[in-house]
N, C-alpha and C. Protein backbone atom coordinates (compact mmCIF):
# COMPACT_ATOMS: atom_id res chain seq x y z
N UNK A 1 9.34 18.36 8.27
CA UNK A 1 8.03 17.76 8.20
C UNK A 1 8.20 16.25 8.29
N UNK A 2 7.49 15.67 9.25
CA UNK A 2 7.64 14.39 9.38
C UNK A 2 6.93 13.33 8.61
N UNK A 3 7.03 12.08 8.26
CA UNK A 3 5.92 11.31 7.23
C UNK A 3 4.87 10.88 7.73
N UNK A 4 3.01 10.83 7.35
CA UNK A 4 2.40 11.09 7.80
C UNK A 4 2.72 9.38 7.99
N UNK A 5 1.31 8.77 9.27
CA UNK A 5 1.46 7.46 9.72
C UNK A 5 0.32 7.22 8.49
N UNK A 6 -0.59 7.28 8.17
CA UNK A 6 -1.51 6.58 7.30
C UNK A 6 -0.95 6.03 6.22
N UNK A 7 -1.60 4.60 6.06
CA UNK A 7 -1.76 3.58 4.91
C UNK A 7 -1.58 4.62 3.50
N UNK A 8 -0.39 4.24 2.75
CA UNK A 8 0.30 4.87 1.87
C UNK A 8 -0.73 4.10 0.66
N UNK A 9 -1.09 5.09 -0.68
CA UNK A 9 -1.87 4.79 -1.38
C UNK A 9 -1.41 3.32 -2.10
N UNK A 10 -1.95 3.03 -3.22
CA UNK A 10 -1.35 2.22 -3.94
C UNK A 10 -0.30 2.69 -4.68
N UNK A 11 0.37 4.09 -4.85
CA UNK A 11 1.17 4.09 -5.45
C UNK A 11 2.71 4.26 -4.61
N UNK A 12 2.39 4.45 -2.97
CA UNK A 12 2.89 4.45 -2.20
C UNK A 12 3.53 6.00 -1.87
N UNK A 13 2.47 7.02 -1.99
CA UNK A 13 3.07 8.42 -1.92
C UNK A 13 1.81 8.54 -0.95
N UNK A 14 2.39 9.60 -0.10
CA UNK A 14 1.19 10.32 0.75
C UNK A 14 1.87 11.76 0.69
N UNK A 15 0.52 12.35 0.30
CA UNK A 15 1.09 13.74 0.25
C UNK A 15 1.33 14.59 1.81
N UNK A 16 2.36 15.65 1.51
CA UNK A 16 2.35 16.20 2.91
C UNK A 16 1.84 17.81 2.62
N UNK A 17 0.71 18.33 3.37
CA UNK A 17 0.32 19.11 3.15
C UNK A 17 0.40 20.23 3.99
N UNK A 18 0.97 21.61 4.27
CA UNK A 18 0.75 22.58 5.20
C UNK A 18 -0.76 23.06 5.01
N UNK A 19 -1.31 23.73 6.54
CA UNK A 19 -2.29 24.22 6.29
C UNK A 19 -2.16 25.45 7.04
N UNK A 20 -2.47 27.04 7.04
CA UNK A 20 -1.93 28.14 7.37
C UNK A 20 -3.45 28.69 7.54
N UNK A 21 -4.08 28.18 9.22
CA UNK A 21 -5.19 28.89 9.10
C UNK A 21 -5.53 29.39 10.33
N UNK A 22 -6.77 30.50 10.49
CA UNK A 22 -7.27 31.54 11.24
C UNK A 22 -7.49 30.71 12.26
N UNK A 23 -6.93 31.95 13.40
CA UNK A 23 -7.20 30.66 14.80
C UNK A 23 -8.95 31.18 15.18
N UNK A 24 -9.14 31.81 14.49
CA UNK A 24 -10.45 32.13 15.52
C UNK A 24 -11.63 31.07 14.47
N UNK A 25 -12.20 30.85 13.37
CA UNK A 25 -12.81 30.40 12.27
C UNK A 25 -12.33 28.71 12.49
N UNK A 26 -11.41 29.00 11.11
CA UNK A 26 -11.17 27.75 10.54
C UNK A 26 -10.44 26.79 11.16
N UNK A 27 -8.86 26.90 12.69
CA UNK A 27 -8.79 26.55 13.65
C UNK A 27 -9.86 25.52 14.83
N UNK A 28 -10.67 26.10 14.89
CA UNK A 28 -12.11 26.12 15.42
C UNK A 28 -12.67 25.18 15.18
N UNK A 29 -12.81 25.03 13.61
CA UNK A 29 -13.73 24.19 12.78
C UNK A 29 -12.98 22.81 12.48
N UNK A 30 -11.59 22.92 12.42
CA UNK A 30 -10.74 21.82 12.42
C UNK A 30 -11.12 21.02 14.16
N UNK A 31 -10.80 21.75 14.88
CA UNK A 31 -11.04 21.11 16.46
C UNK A 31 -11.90 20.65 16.67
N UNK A 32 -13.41 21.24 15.94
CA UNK A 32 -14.87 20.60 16.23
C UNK A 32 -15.09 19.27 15.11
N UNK A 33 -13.85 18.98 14.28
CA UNK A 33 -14.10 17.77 13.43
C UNK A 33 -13.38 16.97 14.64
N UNK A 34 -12.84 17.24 15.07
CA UNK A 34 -11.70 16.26 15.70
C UNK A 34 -12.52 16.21 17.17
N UNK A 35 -13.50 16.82 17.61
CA UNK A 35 -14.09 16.81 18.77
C UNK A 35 -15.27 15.53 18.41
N UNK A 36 -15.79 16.07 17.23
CA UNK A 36 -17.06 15.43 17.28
C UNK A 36 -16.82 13.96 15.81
N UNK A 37 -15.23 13.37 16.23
CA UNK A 37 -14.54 12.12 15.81
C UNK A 37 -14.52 12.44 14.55
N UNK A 38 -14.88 13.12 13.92
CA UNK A 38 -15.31 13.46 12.37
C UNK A 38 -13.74 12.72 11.62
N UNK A 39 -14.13 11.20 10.64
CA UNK A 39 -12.71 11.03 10.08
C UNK A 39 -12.36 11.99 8.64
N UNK A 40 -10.75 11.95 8.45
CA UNK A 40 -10.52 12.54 7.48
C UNK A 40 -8.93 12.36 7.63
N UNK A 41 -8.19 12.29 6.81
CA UNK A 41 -6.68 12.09 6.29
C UNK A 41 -6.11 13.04 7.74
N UNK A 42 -4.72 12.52 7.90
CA UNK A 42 -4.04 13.11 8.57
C UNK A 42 -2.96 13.79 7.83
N UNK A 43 -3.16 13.84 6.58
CA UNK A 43 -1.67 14.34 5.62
C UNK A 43 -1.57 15.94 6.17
N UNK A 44 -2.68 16.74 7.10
CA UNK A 44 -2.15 17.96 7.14
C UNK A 44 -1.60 18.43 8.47
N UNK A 45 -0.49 19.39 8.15
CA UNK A 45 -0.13 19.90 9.50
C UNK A 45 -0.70 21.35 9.18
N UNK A 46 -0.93 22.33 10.69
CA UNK A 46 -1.86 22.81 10.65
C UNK A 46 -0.96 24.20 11.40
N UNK A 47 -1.21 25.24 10.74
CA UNK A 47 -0.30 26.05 11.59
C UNK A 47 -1.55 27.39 11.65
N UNK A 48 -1.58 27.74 12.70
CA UNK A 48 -2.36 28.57 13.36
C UNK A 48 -2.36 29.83 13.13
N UNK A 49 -2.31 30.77 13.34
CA UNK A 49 -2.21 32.40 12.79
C UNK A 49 -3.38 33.07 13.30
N UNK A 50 -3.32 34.14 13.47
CA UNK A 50 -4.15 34.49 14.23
C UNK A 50 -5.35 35.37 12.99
N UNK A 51 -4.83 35.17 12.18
CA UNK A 51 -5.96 35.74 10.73
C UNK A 51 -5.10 35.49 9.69
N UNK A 52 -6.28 34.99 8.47
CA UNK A 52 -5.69 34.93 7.63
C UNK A 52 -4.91 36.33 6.91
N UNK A 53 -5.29 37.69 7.00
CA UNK A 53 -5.25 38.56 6.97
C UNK A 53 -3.45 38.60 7.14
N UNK A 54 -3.13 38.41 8.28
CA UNK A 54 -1.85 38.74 9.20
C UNK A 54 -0.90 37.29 7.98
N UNK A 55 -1.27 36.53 6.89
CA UNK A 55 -0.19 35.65 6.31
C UNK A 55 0.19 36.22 5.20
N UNK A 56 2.21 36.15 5.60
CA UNK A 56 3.00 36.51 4.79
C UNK A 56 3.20 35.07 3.49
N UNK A 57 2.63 35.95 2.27
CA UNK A 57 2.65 34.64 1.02
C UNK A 57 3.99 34.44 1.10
N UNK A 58 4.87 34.59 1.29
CA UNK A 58 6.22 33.90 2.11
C UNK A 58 6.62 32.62 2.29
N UNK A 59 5.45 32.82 3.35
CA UNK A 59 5.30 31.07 4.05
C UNK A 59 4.71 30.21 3.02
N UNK A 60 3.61 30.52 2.39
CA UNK A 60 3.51 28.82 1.41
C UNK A 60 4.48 29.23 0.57
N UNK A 61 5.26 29.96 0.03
CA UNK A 61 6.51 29.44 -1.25
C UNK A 61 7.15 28.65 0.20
N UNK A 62 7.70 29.20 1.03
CA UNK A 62 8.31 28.50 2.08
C UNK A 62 8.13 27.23 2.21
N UNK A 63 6.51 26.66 2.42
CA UNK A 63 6.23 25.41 3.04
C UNK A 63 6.43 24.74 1.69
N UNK A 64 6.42 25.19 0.59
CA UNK A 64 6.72 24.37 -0.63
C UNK A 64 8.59 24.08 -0.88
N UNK A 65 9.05 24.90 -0.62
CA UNK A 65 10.24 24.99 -0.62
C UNK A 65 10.71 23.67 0.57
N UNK A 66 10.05 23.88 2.06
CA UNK A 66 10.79 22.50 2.81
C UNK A 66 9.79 21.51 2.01
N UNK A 67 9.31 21.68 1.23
CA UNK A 67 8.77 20.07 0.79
C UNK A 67 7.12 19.60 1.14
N UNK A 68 6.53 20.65 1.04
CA UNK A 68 4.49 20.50 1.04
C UNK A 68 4.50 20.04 -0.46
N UNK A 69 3.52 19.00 -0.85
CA UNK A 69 3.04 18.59 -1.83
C UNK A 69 1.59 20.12 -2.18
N UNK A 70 1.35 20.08 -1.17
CA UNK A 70 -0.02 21.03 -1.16
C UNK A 70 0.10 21.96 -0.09
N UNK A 71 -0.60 23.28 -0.28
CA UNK A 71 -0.84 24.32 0.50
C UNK A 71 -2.04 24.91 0.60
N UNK A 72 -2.67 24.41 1.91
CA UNK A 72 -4.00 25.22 2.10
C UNK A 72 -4.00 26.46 2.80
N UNK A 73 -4.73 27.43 2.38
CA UNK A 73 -4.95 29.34 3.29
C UNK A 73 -6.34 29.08 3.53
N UNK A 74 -6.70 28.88 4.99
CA UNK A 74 -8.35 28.96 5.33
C UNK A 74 -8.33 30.12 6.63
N UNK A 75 -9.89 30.40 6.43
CA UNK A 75 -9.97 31.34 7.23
C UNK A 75 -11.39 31.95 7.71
N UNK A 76 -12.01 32.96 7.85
CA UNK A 76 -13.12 33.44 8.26
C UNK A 76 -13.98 33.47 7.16
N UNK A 77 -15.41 33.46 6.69
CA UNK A 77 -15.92 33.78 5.62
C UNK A 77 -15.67 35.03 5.69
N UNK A 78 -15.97 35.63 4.25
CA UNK A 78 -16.00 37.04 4.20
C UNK A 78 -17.42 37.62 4.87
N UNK A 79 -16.80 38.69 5.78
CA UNK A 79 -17.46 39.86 6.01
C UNK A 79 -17.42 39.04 7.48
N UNK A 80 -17.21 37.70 8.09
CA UNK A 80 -17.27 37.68 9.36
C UNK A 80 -16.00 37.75 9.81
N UNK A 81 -15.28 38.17 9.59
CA UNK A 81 -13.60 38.38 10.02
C UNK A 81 -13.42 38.63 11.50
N UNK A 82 -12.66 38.12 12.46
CA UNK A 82 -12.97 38.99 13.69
C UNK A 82 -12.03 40.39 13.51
N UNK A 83 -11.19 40.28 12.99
CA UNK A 83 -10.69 41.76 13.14
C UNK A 83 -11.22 42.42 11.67
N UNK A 84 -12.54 42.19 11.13
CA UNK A 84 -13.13 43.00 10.66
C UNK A 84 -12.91 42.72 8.81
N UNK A 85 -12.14 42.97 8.18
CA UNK A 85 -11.44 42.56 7.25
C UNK A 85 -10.25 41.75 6.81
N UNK A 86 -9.81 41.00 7.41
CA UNK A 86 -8.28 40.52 7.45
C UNK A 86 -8.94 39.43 6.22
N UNK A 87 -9.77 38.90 6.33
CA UNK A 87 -9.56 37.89 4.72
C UNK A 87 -9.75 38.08 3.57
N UNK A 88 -10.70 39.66 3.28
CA UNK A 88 -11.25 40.65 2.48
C UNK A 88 -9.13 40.85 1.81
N UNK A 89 -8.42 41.15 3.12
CA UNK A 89 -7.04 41.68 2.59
C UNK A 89 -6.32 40.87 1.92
N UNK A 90 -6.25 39.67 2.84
CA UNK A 90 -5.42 38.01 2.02
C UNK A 90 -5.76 37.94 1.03
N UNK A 91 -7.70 37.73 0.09
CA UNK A 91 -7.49 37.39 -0.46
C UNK A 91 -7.27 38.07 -1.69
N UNK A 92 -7.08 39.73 -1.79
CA UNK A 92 -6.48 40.73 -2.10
C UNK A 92 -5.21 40.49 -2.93
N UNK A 93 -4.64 40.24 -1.46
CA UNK A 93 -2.88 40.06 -1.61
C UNK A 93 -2.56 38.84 -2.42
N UNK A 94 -3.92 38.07 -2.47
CA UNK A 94 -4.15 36.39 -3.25
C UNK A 94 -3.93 36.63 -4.62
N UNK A 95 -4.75 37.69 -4.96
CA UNK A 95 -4.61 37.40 -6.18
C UNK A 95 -3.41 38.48 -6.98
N UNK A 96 -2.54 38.85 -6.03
CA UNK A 96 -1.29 39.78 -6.63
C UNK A 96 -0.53 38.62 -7.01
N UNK A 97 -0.68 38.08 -5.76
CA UNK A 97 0.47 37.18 -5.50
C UNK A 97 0.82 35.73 -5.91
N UNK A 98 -0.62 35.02 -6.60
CA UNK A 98 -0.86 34.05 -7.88
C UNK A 98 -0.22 34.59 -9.13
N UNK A 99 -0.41 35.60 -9.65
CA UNK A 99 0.41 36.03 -10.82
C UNK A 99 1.69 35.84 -10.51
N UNK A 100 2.42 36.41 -9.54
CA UNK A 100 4.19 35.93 -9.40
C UNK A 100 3.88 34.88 -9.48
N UNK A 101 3.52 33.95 -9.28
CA UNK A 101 3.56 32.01 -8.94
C UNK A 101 3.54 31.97 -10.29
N UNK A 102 2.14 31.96 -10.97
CA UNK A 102 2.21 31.54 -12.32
C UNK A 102 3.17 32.04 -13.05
N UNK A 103 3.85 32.79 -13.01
CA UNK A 103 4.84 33.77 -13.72
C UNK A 103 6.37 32.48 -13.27
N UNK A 104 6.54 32.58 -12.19
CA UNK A 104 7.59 31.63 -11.56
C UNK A 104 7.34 30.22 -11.78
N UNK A 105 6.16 29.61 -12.96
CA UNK A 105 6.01 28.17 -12.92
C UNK A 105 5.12 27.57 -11.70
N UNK A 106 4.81 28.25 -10.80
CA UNK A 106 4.09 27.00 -9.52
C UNK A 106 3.08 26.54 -10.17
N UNK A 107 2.75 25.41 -9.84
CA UNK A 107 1.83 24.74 -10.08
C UNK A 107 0.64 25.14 -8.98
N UNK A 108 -0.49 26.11 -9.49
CA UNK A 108 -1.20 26.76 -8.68
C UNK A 108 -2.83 25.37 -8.35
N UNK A 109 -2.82 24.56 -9.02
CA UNK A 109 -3.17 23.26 -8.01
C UNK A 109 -3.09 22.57 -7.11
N UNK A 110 -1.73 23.38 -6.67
CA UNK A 110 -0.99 22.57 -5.45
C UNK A 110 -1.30 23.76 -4.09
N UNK A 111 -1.82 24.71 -4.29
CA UNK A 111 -2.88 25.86 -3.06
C UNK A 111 -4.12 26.00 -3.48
N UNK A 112 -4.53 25.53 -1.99
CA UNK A 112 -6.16 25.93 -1.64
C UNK A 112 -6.08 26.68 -0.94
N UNK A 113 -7.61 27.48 -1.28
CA UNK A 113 -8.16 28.88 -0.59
C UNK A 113 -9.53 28.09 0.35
N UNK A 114 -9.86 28.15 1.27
CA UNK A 114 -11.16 27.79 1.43
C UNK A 114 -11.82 29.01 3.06
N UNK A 115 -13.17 29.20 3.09
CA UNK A 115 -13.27 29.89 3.97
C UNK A 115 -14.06 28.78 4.89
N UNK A 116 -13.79 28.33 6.39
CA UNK A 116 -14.42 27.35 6.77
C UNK A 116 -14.52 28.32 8.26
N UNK A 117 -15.88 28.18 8.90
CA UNK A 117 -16.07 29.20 10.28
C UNK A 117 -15.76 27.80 11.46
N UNK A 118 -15.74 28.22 12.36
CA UNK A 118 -15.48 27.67 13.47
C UNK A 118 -17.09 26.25 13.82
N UNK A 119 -17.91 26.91 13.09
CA UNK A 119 -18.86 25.74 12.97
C UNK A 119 -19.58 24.71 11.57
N UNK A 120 -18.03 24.75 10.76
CA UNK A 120 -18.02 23.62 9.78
C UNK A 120 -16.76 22.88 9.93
N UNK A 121 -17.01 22.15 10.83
CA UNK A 121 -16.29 20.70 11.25
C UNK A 121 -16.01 19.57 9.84
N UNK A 122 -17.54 19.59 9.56
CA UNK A 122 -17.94 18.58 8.77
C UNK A 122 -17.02 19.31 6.98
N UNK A 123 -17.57 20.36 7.19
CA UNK A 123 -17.00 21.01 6.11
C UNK A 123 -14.99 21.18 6.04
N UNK A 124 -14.87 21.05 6.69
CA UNK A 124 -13.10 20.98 7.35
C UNK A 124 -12.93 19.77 6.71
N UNK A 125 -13.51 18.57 7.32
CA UNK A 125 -13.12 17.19 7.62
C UNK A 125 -13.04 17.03 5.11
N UNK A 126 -14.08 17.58 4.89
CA UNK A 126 -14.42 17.10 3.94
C UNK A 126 -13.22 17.66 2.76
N UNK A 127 -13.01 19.20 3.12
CA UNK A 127 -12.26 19.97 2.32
C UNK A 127 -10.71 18.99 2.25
N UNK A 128 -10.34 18.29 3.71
CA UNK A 128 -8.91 18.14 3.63
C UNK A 128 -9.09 16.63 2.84
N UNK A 129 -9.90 16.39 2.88
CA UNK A 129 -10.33 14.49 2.08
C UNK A 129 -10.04 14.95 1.01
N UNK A 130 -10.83 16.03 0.41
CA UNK A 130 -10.96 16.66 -1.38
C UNK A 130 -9.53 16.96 -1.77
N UNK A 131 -8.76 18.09 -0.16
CA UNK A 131 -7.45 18.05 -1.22
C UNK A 131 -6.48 17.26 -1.06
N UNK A 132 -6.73 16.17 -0.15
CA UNK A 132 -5.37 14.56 0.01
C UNK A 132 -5.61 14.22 -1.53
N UNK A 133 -7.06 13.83 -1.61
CA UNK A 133 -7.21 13.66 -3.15
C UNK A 133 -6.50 13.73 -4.11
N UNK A 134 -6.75 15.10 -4.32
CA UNK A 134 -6.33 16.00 -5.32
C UNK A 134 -4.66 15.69 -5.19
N UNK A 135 -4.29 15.98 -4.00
CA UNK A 135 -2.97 15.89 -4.28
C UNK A 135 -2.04 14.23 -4.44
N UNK A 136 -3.21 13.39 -3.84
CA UNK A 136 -2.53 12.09 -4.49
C UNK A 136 -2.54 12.33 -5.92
N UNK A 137 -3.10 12.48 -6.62
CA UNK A 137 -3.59 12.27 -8.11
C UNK A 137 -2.53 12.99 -8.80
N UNK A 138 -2.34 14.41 -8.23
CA UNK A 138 -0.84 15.24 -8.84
C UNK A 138 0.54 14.36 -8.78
N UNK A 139 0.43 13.77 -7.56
CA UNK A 139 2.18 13.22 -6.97
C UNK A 139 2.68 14.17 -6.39
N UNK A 140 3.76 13.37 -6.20
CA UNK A 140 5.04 14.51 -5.44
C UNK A 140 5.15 16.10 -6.32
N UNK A 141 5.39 17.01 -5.19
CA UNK A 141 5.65 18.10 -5.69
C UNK A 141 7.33 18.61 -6.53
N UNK A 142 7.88 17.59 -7.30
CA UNK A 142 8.90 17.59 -7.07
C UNK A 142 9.53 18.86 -8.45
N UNK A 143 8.62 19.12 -9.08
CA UNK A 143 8.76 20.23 -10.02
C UNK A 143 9.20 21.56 -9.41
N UNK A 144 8.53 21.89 -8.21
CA UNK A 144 8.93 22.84 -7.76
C UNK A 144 10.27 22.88 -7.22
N UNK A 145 11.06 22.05 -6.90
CA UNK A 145 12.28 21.80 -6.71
C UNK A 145 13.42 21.99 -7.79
N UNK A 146 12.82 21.90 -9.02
CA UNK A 146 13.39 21.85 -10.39
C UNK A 146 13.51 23.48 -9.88
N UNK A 147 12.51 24.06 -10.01
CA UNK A 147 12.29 25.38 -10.56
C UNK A 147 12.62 26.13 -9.04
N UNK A 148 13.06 25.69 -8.27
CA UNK A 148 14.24 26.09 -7.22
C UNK A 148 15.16 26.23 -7.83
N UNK A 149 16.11 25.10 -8.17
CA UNK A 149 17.48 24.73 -8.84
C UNK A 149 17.19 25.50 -10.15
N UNK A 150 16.67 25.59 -10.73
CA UNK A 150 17.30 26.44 -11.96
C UNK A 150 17.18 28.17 -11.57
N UNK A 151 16.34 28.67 -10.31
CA UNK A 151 16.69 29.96 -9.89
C UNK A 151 18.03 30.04 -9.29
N UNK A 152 18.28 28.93 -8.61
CA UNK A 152 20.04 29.45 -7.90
C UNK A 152 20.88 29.23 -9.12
N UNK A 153 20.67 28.46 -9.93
CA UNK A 153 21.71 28.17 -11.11
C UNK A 153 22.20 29.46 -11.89
């Protein structure tokens, strides 16, 4: 993950954030902020998937593991899914799979859930402002690194 270019806060941290979302929805809705100039932080990189449905919780311990301060899962509202249910399933598998975290220490402030459709741009632009925020205010994720090192130990 590379360091983002934006003006580093006053404390001189910019968070780096993965974002793991539906290409058909929330994909969509990211492109129509960026179509229609909409500003908002560049701290996120944005990885595509073809439903939220189809994401292995894998990948955010993963993206935390190479070093995300924050992890966003966006996707279709419920009940407009294009393959019908796939976010009904995620967020299913969401809440199995928050108990291991809390159980393992993550700091479950550091993942967002949000459902954004292909025509909330504005709503995109705003969500990733709320969680640069949020995650300036936390700092570095560097706890989770602790609680790496004391699992291989």
């Amino acid at each position: 993950m590379s360091e983002t270019t934006e003006k580093p806060a006053g404390n001189g941290f910019e968070p780096r954030i993965i974002a793991f979302v539906c290409n058909w929805c929330t994909y969509l809705g990211a492109d129509l902020a960026g179509t229609n100039r909409l500003e908002y932080p560049s701290n996120v990189r944005i990885i595509r998937l073809p439903c939220t449905g189809r994401i292995d919780f894998n990948l955010v311990v993963k993206a935390l593991e190479v070093g995300a301060d924050a992890v966003i899962v966006s996707g279709c509202h419920p009940g407009d899914c294009h393959y019908t249910a796939g976010n009904y399933h995620a967020r299913r598998r969401w809440m199995l799979f928050r108990e291991v975290l809390e159980t393992l220490g993550v700091d479950l402030h550091r993942i967002h859930f949000a459902w954004i459709s292909a025509a909330e741009g504005k709503k995109w632009a705003q969500f990733v402002a709320d969680v640069t925020a949020q995650t300036r205010e936390l700092g570095p994720y560097n706890e989770y690194r602790q609680i790496i090192e004391a699992e291989v130990s």
